[in-house]
C-alpha atoms as a PDB file:
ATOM      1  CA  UNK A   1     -10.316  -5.950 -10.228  1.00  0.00           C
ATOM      2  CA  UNK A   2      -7.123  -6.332  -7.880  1.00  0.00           C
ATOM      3  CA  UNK A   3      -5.688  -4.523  -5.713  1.00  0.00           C
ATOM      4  CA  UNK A   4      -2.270  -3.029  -7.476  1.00  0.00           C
ATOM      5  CA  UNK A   5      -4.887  -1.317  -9.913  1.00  0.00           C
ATOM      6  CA  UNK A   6      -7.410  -0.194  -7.234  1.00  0.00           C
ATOM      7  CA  UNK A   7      -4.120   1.720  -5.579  1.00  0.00           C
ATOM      8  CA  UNK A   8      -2.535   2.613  -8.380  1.00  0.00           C
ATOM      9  CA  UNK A   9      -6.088   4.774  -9.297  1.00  0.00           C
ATOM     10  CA  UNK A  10      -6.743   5.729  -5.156  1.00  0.00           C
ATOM     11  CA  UNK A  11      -2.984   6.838  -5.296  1.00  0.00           C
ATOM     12  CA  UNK A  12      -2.756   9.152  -7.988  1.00  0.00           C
ATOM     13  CA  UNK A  13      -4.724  11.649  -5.731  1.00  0.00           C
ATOM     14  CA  UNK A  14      -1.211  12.217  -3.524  1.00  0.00           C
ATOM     15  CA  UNK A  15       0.321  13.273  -6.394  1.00  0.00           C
ATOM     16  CA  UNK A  16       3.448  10.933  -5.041  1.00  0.00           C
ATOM     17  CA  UNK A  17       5.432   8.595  -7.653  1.00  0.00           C
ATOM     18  CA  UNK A  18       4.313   5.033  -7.434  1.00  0.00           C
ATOM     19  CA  UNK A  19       6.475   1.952  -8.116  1.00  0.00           C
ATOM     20  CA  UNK A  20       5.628  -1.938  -7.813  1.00  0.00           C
ATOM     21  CA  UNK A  21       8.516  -4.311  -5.827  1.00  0.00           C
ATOM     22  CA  UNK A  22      11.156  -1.117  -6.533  1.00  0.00           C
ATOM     23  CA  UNK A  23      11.994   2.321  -7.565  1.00  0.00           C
ATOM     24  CA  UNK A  24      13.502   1.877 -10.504  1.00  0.00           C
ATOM     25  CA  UNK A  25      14.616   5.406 -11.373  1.00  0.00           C
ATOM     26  CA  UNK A  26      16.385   8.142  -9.217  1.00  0.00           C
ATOM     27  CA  UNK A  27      14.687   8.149  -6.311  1.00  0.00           C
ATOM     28  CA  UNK A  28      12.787  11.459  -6.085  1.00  0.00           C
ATOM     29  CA  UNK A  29      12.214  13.713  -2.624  1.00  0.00           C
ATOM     30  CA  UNK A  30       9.387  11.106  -1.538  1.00  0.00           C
ATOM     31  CA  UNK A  31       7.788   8.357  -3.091  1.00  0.00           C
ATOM     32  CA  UNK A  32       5.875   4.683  -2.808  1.00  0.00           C
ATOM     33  CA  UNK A  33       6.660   1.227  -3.418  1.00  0.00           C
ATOM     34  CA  UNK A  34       3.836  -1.274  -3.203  1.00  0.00           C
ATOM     35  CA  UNK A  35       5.013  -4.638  -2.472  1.00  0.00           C
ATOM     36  CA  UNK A  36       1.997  -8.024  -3.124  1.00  0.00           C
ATOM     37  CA  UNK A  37       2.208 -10.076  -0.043  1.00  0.00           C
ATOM     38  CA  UNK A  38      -0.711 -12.040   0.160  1.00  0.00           C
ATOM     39  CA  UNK A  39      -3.535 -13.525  -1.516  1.00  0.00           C
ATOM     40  CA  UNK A  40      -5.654 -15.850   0.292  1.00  0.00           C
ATOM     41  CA  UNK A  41      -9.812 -17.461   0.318  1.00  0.00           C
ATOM     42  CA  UNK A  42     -11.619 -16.165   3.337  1.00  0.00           C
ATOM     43  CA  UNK A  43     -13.054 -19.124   5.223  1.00  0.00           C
ATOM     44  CA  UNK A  44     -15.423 -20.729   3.773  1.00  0.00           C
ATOM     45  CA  UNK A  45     -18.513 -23.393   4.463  1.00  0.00           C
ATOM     46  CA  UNK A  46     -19.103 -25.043   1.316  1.00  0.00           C
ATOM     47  CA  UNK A  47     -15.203 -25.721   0.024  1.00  0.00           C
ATOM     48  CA  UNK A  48     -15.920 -23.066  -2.490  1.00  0.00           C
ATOM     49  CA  UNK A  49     -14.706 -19.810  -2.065  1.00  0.00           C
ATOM     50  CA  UNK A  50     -16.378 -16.272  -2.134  1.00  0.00           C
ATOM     51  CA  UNK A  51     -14.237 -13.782  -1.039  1.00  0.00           C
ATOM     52  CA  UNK A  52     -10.344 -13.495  -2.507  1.00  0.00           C
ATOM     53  CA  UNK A  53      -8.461 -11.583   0.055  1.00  0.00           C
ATOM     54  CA  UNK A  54      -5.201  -9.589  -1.601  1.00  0.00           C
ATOM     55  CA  UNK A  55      -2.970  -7.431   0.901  1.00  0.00           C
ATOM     56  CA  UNK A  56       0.079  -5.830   0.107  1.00  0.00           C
ATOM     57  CA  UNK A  57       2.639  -3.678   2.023  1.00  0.00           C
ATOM     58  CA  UNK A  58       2.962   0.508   0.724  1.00  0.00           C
ATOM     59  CA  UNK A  59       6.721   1.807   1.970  1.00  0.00           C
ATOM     60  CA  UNK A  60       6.500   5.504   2.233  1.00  0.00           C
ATOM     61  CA  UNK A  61       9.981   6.971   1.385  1.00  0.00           C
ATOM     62  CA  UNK A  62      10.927  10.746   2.384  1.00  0.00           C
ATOM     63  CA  UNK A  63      13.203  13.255   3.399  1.00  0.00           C
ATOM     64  CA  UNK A  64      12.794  15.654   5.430  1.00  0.00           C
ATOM     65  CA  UNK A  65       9.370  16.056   7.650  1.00  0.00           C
ATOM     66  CA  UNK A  66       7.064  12.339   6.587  1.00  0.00           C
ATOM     67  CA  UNK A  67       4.171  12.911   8.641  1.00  0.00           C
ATOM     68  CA  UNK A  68       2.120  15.270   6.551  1.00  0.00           C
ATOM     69  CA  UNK A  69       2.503  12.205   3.182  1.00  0.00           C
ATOM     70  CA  UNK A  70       1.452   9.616   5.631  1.00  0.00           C
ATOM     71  CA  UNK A  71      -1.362  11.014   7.269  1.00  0.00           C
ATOM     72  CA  UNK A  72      -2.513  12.039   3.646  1.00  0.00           C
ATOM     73  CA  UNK A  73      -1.932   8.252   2.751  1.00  0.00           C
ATOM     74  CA  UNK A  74      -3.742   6.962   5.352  1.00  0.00           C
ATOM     75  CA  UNK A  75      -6.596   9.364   5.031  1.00  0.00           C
ATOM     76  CA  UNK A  76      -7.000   8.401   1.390  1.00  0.00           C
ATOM     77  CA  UNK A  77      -7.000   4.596   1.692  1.00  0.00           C
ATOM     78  CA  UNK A  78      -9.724   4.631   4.315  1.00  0.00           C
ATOM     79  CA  UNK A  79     -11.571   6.801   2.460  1.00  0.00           C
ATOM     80  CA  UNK A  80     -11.218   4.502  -0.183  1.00  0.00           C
ATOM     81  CA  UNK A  81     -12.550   1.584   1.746  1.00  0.00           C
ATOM     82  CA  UNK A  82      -8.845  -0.344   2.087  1.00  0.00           C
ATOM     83  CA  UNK A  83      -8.676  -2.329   5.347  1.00  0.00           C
ATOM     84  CA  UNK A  84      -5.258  -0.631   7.329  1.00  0.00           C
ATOM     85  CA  UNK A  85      -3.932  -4.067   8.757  1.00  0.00           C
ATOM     86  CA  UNK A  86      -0.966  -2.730   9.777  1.00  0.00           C
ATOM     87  CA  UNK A  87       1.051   0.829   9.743  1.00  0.00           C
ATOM     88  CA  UNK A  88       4.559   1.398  11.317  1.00  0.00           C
ATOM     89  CA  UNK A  89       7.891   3.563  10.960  1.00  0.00           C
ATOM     90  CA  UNK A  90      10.231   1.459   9.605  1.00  0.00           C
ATOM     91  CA  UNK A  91      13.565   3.659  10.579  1.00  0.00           C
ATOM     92  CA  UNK A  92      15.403   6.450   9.545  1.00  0.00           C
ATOM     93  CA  UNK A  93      17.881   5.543   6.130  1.00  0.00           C
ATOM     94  CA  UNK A  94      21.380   7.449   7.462  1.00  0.00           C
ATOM     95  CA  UNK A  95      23.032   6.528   3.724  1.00  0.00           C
ATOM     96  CA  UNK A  96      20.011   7.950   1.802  1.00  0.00           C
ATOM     97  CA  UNK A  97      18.403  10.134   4.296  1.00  0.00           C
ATOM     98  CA  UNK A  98      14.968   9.148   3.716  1.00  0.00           C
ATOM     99  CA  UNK A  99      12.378   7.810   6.825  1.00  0.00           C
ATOM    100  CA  UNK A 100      10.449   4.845   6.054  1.00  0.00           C
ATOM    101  CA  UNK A 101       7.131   4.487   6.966  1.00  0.00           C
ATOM    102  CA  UNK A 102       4.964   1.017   5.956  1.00  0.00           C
ATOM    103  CA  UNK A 103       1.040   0.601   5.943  1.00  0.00           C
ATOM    104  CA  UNK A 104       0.127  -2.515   4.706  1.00  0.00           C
ATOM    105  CA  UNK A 105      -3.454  -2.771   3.568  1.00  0.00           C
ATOM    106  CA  UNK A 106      -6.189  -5.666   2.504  1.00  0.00           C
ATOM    107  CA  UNK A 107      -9.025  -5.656  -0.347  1.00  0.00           C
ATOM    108  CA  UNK A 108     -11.430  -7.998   0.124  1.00  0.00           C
ATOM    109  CA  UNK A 109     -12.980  -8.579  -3.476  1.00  0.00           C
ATOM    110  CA  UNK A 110     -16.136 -10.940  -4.657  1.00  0.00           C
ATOM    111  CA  UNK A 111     -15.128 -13.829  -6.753  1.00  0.00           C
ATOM    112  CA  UNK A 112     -15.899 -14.097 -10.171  1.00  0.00           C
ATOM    113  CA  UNK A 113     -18.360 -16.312 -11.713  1.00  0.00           C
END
């Protein structure tokens, strides 16, 4: 498993399109981008690995009123055992009149034999 498809599954709950890197199409009223930003080993005694470590960064994009979409995001990706390493408003988009709001979130997953 990895990450993209674990919150590409969790995510389809919000009923909120989902892109990875960028919204290709026209942008709808709110929406998601999920951008990778790490993968890393956790630390480790015996110079071999056990844990992989992938994190990425969701930007929440909407007009109007955000704050009922992100505390539904959040909600969900606790629920859904994601680690919340970060969460912040971003700004307010004057040319395209959407607020941004980022959470950027961490999967720790077993490695494979």
């Amino acid at each position: 498993m990895n990450i993209l498809s674990d919150l590409y599954t969790a995510l389809s709950a919000l009923d909120i399109p989902i892109e990875t890197g960028v919204f290709k199409d026209e942008a709808p009223e709110r929406y998601i981008v999920i951008v990778p930003m790490v993968e890393a080993f956790d630390l480790h005694a015996d110079n071999a690995p056990g844990v992989d470590v992938q994190e990425v960064r969701l930007s929440l994009y909407a007009q109007g009123n955000y704050i009922k979409d992100k505390n539904a995001l959040v909600k969900l990706l606790l629920g859904a055992d994601f680690t919340i390493t970060d969460r912040r408003y971003i700004g307010y988009e004057t040319e395209t009149g959407y607020h941004h709001y980022a959470v950027d979130v961490a999967k720790h997953y077993e490695m494979e034999e």
